[in-house]
Protein backbone atom coordinates (compact mmCIF):
# COMPACT_ATOMS: atom_id res chain seq x y z
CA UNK A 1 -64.35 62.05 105.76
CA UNK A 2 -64.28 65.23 103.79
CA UNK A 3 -65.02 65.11 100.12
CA UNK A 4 -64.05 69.04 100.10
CA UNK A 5 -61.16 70.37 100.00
CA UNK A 6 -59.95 72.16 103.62
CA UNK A 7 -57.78 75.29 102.28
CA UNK A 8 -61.46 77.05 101.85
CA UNK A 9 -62.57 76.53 105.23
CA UNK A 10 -58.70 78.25 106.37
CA UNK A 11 -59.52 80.82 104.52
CA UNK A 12 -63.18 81.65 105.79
CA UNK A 13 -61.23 81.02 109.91
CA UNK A 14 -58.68 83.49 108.62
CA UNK A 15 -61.20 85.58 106.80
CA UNK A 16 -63.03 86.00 110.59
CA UNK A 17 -59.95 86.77 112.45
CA UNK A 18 -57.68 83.74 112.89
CA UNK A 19 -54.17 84.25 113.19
CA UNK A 20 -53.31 80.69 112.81
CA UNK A 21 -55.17 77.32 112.41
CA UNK A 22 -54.26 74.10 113.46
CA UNK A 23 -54.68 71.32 111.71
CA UNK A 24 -57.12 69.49 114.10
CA UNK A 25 -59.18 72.21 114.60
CA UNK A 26 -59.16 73.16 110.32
CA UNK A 27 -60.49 69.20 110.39
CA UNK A 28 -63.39 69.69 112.87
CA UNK A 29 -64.38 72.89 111.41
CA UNK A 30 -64.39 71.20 108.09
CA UNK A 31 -66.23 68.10 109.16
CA UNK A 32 -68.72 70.27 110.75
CA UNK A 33 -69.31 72.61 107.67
CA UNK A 34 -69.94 69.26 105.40
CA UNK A 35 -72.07 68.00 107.77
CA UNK A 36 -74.41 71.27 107.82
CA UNK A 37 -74.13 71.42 104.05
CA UNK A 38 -75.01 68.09 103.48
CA UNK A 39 -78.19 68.57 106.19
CA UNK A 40 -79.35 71.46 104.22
CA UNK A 41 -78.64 69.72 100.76
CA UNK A 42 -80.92 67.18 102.33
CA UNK A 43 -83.41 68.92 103.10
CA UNK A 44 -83.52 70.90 100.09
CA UNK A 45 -83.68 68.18 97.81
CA UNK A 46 -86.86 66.93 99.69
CA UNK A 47 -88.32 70.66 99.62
CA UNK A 48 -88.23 70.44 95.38
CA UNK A 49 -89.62 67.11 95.27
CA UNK A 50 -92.41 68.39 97.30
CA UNK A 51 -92.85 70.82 94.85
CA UNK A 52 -92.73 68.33 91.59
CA UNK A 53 -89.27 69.86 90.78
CA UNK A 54 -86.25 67.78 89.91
CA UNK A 55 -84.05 70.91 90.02
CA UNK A 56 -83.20 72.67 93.14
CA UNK A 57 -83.50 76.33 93.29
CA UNK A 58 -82.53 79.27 95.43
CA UNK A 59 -85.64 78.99 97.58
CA UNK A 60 -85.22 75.48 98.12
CA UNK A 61 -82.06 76.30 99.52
CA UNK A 62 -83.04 79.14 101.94
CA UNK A 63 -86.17 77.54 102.87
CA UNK A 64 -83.86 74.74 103.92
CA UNK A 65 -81.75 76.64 106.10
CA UNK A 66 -84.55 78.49 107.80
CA UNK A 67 -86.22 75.28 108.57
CA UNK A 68 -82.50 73.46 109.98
CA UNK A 69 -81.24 76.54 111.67
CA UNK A 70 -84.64 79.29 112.27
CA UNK A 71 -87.40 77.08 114.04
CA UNK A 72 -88.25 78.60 116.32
């Protein structure tokens, strides 16, 4: 698990009010934040091929989100 590193995510708890952080909870909220990235990197990769683009732009990216997290 985890391929980034966790001080970011602290800072982003911290950032949005967090006194403290325990580790366990730093860990989920980590593991959950990869696992959304990684959705959206997914799904943005697919949304350039679509296109006939190896490279994956801003759009791609937004679109992606939108399509994970907006559909409604």
């Amino acid at each position: 698990m985890g391929i980034l590193p966790k001080m970011p995510f602290e800072r982003i708890l911290k950032k949005a009010g967090a006194k403290r952080v325990s580790q366990s909870s730093l860990d989920q909220f980590a593991a959950i934040m990869e696992e959304k990235m990684n959705k959206i990197s997914v799904e943005a990769i697919i949304l350039a091929k679509h296109a006939g683009r190896k490279t994956i732009n801003i759009d791609d990216v937004r679109m992606a989100k939108r399509k994970l997290y907006y559909n409604f």
